[in-house]
N, C-alpha and C. Protein backbone atom coordinates (compact mmCIF):
# COMPACT_ATOMS: atom_id res chain seq x y z
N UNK A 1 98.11 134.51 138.83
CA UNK A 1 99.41 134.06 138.38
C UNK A 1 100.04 135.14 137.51
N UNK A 2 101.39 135.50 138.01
CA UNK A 2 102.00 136.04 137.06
C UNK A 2 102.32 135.94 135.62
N UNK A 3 102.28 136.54 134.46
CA UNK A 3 102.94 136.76 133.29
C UNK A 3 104.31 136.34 133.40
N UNK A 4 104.56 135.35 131.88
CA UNK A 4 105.93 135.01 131.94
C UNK A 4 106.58 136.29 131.26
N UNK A 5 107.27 137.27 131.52
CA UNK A 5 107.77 137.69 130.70
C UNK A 5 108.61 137.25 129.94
N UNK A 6 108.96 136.31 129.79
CA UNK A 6 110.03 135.33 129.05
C UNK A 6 109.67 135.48 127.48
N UNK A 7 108.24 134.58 128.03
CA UNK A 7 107.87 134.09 126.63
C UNK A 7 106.74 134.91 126.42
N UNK A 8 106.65 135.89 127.00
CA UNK A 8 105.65 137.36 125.69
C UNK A 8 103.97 136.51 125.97
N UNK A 9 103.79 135.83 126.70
CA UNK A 9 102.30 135.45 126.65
C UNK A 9 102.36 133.85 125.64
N UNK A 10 103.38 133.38 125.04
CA UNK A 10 103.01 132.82 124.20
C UNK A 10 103.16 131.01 125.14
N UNK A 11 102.63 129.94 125.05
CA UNK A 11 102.57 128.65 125.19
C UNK A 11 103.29 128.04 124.70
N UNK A 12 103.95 126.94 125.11
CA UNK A 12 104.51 126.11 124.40
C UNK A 12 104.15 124.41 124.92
N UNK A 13 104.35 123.30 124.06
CA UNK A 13 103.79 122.17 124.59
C UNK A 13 104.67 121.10 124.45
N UNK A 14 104.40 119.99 124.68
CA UNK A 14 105.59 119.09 124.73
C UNK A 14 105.88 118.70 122.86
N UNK A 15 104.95 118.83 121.89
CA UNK A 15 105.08 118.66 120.90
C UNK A 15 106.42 119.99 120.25
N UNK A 16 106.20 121.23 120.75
CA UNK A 16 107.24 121.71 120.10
C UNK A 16 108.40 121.45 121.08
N UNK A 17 108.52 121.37 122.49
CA UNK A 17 110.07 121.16 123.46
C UNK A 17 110.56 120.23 123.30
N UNK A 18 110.19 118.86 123.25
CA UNK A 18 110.49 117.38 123.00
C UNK A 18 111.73 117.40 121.74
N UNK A 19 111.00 117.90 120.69
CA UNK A 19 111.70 117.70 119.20
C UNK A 19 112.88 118.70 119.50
N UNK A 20 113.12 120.01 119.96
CA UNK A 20 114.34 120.61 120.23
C UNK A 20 115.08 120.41 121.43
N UNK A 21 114.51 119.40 122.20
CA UNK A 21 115.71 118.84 123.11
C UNK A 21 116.05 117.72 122.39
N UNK A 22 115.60 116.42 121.57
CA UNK A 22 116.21 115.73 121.16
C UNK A 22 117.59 116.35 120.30
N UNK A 23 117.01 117.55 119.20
CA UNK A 23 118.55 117.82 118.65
C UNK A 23 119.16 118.83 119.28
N UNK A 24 118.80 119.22 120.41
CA UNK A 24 119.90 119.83 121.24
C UNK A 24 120.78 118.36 121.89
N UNK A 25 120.39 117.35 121.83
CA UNK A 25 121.44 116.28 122.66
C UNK A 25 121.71 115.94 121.20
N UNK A 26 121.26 115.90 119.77
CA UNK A 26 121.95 115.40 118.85
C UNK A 26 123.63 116.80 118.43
N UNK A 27 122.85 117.81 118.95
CA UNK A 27 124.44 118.69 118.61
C UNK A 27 125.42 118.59 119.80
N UNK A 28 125.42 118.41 120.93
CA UNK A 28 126.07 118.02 122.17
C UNK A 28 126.47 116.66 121.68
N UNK A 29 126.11 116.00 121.32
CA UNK A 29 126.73 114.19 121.55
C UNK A 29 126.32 113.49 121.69
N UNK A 30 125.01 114.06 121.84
CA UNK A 30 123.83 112.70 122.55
C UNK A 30 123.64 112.33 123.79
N UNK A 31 125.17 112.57 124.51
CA UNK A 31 124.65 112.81 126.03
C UNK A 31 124.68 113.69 126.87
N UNK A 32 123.76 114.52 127.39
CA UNK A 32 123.71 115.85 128.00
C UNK A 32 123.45 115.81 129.24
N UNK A 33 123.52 116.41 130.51
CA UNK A 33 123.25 116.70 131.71
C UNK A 33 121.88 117.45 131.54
N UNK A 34 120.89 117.14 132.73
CA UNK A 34 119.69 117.90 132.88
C UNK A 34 119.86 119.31 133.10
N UNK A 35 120.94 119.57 133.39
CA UNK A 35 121.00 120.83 133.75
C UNK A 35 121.76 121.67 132.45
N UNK A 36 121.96 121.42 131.41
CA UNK A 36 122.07 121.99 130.19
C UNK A 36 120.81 122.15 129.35
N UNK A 37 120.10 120.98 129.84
CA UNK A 37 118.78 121.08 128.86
C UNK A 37 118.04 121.87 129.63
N UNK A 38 118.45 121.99 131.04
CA UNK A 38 117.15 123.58 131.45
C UNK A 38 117.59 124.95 131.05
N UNK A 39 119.28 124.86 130.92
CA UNK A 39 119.53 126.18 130.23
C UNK A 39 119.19 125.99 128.76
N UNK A 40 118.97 125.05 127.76
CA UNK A 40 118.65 125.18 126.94
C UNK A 40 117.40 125.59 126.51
N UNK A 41 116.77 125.04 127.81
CA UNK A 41 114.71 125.57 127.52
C UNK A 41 114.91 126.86 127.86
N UNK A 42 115.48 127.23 128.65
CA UNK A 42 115.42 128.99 128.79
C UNK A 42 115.69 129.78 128.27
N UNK A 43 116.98 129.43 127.48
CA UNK A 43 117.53 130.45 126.45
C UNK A 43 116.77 130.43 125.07
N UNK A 44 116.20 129.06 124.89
CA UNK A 44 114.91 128.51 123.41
C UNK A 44 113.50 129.73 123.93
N UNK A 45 113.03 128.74 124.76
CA UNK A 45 111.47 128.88 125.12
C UNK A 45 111.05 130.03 125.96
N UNK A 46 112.18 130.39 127.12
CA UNK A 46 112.15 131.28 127.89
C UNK A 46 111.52 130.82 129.23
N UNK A 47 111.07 129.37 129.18
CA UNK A 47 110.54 128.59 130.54
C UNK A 47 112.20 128.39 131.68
N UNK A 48 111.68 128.24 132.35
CA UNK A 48 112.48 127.92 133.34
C UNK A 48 111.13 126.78 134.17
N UNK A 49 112.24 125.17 134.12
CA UNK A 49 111.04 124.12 135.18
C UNK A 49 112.06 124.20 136.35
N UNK A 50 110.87 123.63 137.39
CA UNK A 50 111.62 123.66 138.93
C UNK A 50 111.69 122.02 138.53
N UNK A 51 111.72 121.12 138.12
CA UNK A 51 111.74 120.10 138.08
C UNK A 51 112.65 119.52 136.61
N UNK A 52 113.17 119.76 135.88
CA UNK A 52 113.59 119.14 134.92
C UNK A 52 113.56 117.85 134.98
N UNK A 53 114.09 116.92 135.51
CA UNK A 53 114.35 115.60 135.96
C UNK A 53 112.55 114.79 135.43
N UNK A 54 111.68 116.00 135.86
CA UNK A 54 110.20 115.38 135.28
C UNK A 54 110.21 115.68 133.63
N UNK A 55 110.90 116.31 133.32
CA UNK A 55 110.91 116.97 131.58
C UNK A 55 111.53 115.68 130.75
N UNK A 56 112.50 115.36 131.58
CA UNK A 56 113.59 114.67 130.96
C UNK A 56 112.83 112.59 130.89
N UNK A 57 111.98 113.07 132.09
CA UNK A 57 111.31 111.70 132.53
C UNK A 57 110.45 111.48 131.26
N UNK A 58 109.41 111.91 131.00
CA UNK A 58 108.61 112.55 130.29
C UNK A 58 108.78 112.32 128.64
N UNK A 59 109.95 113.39 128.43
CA UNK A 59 110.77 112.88 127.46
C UNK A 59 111.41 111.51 127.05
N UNK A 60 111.68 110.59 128.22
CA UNK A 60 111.78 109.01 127.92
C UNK A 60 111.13 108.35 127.40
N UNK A 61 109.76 108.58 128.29
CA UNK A 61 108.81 108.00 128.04
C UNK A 61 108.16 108.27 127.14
N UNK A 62 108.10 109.41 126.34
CA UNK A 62 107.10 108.95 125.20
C UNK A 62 108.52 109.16 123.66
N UNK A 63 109.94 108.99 123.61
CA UNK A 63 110.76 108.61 122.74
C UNK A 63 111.41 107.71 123.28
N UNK A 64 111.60 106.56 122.68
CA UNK A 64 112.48 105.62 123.24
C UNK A 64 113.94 105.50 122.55
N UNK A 65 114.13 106.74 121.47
CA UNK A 65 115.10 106.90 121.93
C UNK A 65 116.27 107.72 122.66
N UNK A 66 115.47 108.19 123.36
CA UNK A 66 115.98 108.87 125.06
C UNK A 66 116.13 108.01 125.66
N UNK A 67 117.39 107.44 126.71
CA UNK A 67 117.31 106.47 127.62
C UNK A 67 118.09 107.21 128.91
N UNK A 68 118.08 106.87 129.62
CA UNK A 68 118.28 107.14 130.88
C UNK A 68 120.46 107.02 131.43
N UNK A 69 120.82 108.51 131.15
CA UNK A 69 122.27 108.05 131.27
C UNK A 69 122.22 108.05 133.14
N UNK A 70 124.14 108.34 132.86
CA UNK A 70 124.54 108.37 134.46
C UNK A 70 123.50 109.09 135.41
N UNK A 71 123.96 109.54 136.32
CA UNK A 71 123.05 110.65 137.65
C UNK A 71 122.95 111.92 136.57
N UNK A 72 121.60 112.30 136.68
CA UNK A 72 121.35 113.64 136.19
C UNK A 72 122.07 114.08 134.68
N UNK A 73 121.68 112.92 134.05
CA UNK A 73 122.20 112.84 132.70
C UNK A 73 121.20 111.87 131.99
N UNK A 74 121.13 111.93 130.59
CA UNK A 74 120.21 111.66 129.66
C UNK A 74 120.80 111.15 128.24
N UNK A 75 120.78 110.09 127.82
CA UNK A 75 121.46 110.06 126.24
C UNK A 75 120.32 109.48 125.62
N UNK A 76 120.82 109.91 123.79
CA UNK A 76 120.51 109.68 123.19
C UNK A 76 120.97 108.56 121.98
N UNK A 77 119.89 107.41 121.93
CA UNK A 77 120.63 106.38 121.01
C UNK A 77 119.69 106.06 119.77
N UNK A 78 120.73 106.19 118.52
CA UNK A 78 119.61 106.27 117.38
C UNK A 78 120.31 104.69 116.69
């Protein structure tokens, strides 16, 4: 497997991505498209997922308060 050059060798886990996508949808509005939060992991973390839609799933499920917006959208309710 290739080297990310992104992220320099370094890991990241759902404990640090989770907490900076929640306040990346708290500076947006709370409701964001999946496809902002993958440019947001890339330009943060340097990941790029072929799946976001599983990130975002993921992310529901273990904060409840992430809920499930329109098509390919995600809000946040505090």
């Amino acid at each position: 497997m290739n080297k990310n050059v992104y992220t320099h060798g370094k890991r990241y886990g759902k404990e640090e991505i989770q907490p900076a996508i929640v306040e990346f949808m708290k500076q947006k509005g709370c409701e964001v498209s999946h496809e902002e939060v993958s440019d947001f992991i890339f330009n943060r973390f340097g990941i790029r997922f072929g799946e976001i839609n599983h990130v975002m799933w993921q992310l529901r499920k273990d904060d409840s308060r992430v809920i499930k917006g329109t098509r390919g959208y995600s809000k946040l309710v505090e």
